[in-house]
PDB file of N, CA and C in Angstrom:
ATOM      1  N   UNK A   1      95.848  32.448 -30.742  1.00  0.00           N
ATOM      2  CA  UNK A   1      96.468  33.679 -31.185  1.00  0.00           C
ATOM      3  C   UNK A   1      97.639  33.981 -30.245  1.00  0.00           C
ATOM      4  N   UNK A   2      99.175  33.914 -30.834  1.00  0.00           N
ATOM      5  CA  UNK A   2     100.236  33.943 -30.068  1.00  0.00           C
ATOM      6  C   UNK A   2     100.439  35.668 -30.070  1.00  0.00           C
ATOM      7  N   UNK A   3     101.621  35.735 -29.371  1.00  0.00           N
ATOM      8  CA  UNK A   3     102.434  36.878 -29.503  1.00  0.00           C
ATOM      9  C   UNK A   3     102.613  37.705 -30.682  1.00  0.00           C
ATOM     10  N   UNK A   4     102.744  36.891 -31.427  1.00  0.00           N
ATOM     11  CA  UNK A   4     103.226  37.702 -33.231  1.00  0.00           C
ATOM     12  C   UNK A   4     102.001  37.703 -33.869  1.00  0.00           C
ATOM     13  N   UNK A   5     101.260  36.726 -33.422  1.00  0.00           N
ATOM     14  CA  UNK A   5      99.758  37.134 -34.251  1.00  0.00           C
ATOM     15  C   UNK A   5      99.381  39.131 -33.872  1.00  0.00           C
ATOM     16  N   UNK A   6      99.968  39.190 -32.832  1.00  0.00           N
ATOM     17  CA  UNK A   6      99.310  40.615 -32.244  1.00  0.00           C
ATOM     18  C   UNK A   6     100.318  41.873 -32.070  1.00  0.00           C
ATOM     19  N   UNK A   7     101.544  40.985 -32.604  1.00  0.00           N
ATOM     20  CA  UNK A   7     102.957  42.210 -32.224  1.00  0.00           C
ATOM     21  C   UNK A   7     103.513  42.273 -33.643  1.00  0.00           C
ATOM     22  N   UNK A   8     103.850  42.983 -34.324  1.00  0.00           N
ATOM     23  CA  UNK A   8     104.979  43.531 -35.525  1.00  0.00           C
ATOM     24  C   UNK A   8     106.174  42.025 -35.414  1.00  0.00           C
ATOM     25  N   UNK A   9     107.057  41.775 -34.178  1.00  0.00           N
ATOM     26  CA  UNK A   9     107.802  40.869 -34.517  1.00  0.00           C
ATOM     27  C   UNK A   9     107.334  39.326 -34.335  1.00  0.00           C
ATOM     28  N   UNK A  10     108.155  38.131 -34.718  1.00  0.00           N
ATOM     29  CA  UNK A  10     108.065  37.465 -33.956  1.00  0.00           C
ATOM     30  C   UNK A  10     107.731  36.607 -32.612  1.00  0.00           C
ATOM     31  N   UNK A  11     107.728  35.132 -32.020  1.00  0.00           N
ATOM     32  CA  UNK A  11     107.637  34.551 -30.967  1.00  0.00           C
ATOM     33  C   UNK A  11     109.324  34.797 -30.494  1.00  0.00           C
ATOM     34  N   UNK A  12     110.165  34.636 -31.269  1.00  0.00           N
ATOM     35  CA  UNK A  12     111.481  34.498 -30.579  1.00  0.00           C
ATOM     36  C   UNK A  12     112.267  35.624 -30.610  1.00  0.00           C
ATOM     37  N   UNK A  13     111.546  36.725 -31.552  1.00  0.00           N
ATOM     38  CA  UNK A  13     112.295  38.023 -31.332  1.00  0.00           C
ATOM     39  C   UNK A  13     111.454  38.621 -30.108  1.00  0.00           C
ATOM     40  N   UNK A  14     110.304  38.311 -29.814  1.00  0.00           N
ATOM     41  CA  UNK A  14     109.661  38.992 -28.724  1.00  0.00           C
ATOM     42  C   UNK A  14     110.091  38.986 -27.402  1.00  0.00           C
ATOM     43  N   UNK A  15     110.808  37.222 -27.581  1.00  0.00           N
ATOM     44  CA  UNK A  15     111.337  37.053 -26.375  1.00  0.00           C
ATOM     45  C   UNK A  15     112.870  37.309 -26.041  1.00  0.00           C
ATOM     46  N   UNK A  16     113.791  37.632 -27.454  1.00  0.00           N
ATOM     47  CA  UNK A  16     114.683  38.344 -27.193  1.00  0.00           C
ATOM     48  C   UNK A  16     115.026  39.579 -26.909  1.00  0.00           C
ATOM     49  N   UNK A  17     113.678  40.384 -26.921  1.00  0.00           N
ATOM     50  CA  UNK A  17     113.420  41.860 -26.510  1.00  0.00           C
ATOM     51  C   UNK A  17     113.565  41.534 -25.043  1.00  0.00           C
ATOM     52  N   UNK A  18     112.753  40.870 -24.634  1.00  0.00           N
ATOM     53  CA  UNK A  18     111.878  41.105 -23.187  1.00  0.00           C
ATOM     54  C   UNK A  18     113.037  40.507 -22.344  1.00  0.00           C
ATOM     55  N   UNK A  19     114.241  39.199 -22.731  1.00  0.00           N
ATOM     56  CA  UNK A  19     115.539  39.395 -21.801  1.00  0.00           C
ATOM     57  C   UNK A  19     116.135  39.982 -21.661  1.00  0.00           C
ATOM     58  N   UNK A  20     116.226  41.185 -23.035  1.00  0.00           N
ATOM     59  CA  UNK A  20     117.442  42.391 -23.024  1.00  0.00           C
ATOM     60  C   UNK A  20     116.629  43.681 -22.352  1.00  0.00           C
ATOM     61  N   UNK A  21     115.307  43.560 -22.506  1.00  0.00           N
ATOM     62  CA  UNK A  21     114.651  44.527 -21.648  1.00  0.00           C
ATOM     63  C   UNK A  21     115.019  44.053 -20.049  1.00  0.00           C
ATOM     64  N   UNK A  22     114.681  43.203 -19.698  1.00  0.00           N
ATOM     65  CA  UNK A  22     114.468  42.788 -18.158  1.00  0.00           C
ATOM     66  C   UNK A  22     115.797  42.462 -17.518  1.00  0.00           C
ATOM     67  N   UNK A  23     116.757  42.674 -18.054  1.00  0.00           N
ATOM     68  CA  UNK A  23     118.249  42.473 -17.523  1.00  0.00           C
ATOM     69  C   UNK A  23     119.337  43.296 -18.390  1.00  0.00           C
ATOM     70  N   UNK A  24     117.958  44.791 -18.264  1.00  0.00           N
ATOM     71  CA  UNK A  24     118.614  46.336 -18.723  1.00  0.00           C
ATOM     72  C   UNK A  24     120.050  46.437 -19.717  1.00  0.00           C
ATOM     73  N   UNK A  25     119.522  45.193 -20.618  1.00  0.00           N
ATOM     74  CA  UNK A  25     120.744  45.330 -21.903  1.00  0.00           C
ATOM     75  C   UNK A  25     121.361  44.331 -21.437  1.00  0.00           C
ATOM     76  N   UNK A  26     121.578  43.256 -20.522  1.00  0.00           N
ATOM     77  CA  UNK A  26     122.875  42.198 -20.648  1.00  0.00           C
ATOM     78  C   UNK A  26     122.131  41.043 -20.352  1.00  0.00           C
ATOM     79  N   UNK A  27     122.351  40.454 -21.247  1.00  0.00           N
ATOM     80  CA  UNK A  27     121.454  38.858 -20.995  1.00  0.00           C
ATOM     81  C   UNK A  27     121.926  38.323 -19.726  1.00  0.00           C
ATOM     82  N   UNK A  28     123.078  38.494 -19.283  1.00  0.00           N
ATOM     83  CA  UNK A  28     123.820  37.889 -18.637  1.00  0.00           C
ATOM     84  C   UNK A  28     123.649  38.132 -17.032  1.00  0.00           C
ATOM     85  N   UNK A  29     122.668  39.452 -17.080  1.00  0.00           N
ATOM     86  CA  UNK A  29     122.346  39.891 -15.558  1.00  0.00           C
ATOM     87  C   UNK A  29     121.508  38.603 -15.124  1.00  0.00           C
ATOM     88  N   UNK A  30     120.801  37.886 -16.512  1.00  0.00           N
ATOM     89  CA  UNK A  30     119.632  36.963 -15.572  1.00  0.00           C
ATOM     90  C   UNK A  30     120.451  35.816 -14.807  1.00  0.00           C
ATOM     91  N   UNK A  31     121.722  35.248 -15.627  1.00  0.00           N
ATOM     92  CA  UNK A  31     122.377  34.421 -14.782  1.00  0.00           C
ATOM     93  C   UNK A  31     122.850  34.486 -13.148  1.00  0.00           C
ATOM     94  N   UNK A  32     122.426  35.845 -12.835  1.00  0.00           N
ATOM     95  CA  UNK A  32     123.865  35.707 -11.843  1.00  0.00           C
ATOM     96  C   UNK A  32     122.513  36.041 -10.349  1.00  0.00           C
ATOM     97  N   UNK A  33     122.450  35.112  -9.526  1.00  0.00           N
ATOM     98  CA  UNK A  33     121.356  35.260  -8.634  1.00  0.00           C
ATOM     99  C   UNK A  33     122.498  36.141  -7.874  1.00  0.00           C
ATOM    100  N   UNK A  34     121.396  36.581  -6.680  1.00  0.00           N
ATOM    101  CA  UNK A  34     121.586  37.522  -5.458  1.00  0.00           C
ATOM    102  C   UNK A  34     121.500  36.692  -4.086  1.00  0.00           C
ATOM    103  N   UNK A  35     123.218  36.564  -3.747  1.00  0.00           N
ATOM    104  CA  UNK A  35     123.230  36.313  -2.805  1.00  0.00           C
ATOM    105  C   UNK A  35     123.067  36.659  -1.275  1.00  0.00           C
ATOM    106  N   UNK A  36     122.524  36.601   0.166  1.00  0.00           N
ATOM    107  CA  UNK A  36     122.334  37.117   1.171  1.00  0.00           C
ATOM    108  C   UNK A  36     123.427  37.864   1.788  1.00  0.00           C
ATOM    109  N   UNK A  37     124.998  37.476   1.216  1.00  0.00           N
ATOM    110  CA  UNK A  37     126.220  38.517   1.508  1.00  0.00           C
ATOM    111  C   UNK A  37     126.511  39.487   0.880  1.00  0.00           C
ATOM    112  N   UNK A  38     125.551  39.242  -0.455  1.00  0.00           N
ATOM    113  CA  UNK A  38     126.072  40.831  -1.047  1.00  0.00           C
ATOM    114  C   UNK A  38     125.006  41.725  -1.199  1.00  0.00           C
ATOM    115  N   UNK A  39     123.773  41.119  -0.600  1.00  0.00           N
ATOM    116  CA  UNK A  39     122.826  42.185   0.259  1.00  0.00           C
ATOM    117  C   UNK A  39     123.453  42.958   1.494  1.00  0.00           C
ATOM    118  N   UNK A  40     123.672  42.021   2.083  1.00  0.00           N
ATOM    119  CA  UNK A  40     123.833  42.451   3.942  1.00  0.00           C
ATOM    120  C   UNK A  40     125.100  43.560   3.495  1.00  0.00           C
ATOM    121  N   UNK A  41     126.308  43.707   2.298  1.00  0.00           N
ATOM    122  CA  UNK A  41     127.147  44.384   2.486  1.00  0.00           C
ATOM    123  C   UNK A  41     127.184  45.321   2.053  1.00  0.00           C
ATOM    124  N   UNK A  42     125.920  45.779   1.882  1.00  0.00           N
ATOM    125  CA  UNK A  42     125.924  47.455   0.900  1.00  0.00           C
ATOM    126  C   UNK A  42     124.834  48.142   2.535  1.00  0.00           C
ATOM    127  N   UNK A  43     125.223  49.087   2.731  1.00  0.00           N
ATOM    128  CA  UNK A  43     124.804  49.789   4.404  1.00  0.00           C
ATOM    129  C   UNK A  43     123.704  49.994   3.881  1.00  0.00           C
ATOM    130  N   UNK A  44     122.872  50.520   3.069  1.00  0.00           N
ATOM    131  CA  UNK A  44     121.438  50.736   2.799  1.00  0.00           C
ATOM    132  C   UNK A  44     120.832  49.689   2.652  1.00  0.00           C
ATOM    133  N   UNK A  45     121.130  48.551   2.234  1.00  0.00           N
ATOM    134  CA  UNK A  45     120.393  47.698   2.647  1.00  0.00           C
ATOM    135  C   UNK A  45     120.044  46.320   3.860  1.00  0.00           C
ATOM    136  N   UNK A  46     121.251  47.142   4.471  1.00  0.00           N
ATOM    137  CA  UNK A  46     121.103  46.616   5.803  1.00  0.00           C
ATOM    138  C   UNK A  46     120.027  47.408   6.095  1.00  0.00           C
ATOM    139  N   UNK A  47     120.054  48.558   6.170  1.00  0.00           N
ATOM    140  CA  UNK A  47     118.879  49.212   7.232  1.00  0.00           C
ATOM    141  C   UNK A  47     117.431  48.259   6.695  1.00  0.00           C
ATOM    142  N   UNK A  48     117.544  48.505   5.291  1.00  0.00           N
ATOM    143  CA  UNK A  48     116.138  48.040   4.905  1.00  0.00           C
ATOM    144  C   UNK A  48     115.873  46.570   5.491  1.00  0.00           C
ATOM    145  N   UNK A  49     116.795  45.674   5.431  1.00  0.00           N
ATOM    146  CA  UNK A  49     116.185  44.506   6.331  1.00  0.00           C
ATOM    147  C   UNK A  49     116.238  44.732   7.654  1.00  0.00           C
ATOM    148  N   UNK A  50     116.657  45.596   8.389  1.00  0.00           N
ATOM    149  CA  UNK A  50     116.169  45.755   9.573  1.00  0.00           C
ATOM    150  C   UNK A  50     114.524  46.110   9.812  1.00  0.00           C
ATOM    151  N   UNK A  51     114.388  47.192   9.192  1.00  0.00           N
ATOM    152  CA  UNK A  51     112.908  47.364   8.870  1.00  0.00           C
ATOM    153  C   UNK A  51     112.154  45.881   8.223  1.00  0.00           C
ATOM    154  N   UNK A  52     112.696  45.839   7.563  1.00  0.00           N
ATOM    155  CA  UNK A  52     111.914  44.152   6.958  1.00  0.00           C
ATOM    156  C   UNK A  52     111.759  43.227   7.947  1.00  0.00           C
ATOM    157  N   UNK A  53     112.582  43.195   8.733  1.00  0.00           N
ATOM    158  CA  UNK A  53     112.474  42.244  10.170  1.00  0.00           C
ATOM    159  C   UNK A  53     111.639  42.428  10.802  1.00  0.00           C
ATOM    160  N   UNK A  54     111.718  43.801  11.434  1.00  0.00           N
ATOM    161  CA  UNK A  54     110.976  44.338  12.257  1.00  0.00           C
ATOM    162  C   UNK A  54     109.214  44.593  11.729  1.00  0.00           C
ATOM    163  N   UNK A  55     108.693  44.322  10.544  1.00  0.00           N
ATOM    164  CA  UNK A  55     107.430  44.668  10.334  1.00  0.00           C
ATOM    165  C   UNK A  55     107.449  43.133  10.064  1.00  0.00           C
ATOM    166  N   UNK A  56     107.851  42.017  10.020  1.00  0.00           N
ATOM    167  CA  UNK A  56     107.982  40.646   9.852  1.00  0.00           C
ATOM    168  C   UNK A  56     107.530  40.439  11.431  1.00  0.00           C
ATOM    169  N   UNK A  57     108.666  40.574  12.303  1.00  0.00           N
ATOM    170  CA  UNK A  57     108.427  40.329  13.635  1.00  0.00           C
ATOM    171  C   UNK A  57     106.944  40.886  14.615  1.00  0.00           C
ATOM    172  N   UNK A  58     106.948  41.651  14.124  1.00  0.00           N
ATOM    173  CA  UNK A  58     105.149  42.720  14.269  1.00  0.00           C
ATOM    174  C   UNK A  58     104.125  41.939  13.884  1.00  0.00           C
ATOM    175  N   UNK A  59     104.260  41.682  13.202  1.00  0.00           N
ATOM    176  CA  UNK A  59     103.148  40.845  12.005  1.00  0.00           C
ATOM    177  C   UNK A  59     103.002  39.534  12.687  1.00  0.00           C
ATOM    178  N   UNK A  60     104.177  39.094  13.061  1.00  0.00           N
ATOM    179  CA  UNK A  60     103.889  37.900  13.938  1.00  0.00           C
ATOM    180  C   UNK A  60     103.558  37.751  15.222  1.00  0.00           C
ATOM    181  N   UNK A  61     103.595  38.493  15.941  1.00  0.00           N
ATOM    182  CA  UNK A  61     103.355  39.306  17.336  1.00  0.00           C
ATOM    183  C   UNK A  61     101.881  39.647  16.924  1.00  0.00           C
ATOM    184  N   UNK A  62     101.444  39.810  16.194  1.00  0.00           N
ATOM    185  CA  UNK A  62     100.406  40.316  16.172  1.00  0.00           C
ATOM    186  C   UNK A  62      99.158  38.996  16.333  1.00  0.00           C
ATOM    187  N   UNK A  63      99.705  38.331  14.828  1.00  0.00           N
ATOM    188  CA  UNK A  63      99.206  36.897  14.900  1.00  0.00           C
ATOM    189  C   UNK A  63      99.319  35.759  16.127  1.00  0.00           C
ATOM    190  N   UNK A  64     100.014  36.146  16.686  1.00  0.00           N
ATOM    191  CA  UNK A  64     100.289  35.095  18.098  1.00  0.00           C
ATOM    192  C   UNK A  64      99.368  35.923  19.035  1.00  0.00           C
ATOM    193  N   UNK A  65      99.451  36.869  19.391  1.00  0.00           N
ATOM    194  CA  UNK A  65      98.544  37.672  20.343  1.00  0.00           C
ATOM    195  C   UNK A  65      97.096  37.668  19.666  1.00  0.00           C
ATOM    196  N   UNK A  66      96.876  37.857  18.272  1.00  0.00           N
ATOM    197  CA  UNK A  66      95.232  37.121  17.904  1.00  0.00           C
ATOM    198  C   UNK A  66      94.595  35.559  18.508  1.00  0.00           C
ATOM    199  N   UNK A  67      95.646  34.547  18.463  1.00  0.00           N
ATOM    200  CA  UNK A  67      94.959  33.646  18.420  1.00  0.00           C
ATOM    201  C   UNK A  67      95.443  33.205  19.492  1.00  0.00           C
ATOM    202  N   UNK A  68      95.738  33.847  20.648  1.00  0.00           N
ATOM    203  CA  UNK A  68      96.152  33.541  22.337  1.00  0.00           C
ATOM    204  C   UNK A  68      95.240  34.200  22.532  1.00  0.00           C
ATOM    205  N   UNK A  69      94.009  34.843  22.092  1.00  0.00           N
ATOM    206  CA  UNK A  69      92.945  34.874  22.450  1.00  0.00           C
ATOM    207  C   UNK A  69      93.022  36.617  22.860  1.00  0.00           C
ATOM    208  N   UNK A  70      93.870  37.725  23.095  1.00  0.00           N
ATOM    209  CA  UNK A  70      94.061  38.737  22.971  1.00  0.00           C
ATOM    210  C   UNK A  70      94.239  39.564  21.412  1.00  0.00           C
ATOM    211  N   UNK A  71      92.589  39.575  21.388  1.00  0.00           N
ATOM    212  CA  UNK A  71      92.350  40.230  20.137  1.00  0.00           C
ATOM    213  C   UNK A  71      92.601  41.694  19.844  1.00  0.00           C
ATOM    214  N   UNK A  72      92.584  42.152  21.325  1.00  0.00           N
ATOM    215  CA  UNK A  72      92.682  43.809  20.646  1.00  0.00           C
ATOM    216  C   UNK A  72      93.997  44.630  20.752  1.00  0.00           C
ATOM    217  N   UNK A  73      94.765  43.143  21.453  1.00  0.00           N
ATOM    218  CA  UNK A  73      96.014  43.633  21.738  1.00  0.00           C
ATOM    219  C   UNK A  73      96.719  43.528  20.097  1.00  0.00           C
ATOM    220  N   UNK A  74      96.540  42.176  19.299  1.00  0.00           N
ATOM    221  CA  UNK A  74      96.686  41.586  18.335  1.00  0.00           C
ATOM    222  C   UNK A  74      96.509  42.833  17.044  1.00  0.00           C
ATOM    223  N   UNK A  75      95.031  43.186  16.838  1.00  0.00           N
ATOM    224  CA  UNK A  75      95.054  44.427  16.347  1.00  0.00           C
ATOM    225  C   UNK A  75      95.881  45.685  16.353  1.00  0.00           C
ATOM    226  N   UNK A  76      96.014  45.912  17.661  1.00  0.00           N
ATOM    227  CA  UNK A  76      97.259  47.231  18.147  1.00  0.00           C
ATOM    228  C   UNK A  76      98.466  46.879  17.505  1.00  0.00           C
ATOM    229  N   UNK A  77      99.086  45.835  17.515  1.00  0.00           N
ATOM    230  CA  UNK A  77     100.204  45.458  17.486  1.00  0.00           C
ATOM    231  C   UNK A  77     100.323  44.998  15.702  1.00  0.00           C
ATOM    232  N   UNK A  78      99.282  44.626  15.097  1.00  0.00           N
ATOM    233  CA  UNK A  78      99.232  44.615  13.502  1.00  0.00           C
ATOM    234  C   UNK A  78      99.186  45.871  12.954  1.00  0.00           C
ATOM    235  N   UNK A  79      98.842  46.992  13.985  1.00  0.00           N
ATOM    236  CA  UNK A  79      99.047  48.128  13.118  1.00  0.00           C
ATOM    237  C   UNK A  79     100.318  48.746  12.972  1.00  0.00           C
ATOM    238  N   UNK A  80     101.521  48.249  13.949  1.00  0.00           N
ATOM    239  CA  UNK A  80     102.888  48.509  13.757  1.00  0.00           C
ATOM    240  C   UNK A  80     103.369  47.846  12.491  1.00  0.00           C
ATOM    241  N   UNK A  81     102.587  46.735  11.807  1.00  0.00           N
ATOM    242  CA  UNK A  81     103.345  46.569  10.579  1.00  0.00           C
ATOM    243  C   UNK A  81     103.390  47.542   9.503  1.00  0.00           C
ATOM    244  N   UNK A  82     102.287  48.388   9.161  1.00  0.00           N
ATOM    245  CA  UNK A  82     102.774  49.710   8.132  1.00  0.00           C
ATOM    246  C   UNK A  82     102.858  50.646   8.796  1.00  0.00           C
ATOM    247  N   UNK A  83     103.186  51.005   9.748  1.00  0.00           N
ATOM    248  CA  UNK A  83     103.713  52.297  10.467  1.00  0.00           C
ATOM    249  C   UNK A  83     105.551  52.004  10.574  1.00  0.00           C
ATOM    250  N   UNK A  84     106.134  50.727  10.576  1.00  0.00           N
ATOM    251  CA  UNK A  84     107.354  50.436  10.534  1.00  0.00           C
ATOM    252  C   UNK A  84     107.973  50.660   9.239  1.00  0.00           C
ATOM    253  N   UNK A  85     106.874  49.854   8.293  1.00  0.00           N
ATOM    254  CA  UNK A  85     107.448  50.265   6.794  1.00  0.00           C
ATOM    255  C   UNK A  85     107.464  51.768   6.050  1.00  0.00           C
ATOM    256  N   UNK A  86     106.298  52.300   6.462  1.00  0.00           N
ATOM    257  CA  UNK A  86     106.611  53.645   6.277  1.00  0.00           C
ATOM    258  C   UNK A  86     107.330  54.517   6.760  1.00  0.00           C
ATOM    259  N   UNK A  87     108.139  53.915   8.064  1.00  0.00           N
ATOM    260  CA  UNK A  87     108.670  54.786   8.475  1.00  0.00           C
ATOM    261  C   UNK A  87     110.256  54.213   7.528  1.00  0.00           C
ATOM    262  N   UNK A  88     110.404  52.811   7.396  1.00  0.00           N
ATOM    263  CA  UNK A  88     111.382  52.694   7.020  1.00  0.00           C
ATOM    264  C   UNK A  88     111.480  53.618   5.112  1.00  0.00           C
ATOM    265  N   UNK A  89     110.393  53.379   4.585  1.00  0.00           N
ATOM    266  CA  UNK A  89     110.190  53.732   3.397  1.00  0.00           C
ATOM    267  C   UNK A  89     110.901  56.010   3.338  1.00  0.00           C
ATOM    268  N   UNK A  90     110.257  56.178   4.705  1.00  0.00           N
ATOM    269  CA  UNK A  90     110.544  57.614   4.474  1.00  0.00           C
ATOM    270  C   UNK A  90     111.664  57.821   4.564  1.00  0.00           C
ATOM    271  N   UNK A  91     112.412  57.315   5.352  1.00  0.00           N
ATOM    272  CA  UNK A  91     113.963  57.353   6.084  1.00  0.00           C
ATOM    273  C   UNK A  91     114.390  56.912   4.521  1.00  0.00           C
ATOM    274  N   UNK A  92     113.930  55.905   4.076  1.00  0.00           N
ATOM    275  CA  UNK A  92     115.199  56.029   3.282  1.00  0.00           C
ATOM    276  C   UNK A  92     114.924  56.473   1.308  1.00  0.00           C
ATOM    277  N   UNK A  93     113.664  56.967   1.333  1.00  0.00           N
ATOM    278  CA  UNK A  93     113.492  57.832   0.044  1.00  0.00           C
ATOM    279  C   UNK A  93     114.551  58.791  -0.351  1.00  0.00           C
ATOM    280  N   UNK A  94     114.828  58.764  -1.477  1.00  0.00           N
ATOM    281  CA  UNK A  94     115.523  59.541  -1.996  1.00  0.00           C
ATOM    282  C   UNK A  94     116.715  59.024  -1.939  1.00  0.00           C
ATOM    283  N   UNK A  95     117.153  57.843  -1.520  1.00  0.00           N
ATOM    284  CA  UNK A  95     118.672  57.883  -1.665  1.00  0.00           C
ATOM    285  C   UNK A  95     118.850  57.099  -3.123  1.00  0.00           C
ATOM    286  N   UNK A  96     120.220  57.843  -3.401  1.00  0.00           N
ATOM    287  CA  UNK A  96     120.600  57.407  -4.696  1.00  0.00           C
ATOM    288  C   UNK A  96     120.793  55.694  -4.372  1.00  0.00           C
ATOM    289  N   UNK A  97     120.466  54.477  -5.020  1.00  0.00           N
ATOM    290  CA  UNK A  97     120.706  52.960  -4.592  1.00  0.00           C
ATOM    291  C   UNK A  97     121.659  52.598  -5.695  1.00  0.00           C
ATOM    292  N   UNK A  98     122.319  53.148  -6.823  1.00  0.00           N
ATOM    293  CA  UNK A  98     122.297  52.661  -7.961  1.00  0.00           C
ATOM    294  C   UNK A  98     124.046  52.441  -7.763  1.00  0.00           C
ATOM    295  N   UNK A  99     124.028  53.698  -6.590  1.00  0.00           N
ATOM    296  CA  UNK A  99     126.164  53.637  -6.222  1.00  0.00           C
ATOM    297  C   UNK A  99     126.051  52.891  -5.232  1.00  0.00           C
ATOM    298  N   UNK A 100     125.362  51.931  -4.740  1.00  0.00           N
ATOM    299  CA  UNK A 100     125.557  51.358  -3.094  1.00  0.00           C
ATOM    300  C   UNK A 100     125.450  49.986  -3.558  1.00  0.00           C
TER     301      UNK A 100
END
């Protein structure tokens, strides 16, 4: 039992919905990947990979200090990974992303 057995349209109209759905009306958004320079050049999302680093770098600090045999340091230091993201998450709620 496919898609159209269970939907009003089609197999190939279903799936011409779901590209014009998922690339918000332009087929053409799916072509075009996201490169690491035209992340880094919009200022809001610099901050956010800073935060992304930094709960990356935690996370690993954490894991290296687990298995160097400093477990409770390891723990302490894994709990900076969602205390970084939330902090990054609060800082930057609410900003409009859609002009940046």
């Amino acid at each position: 039992m496919g898609w159209g057995a269970t939907h009003p349209v089609g197999d190939s109209q279903a799936k011409e919905l779901w590209v014009l759905f998922a690339t918000k009306g332009d087929p053409m958004n799916a072509a075009k990947p996201v490169q690491l320079k035209d992340v880094i050049s919009r200022p809001l999302m610099k901050i956010k990979l800073i935060f992304m680093a930094a709960g990356f770098f935690s996370l690993a600090l954490s894991v290296g200090l687990w298995f160097s045999g400093n477990e409770l340091q390891g723990i302490f230091v894994g709990l900076w990974v969602p205390a970084v993201h939330s902090l990054g998450a609060l800082l930057l709620a609410g900003e409009n992303w859609s002009d940046r």
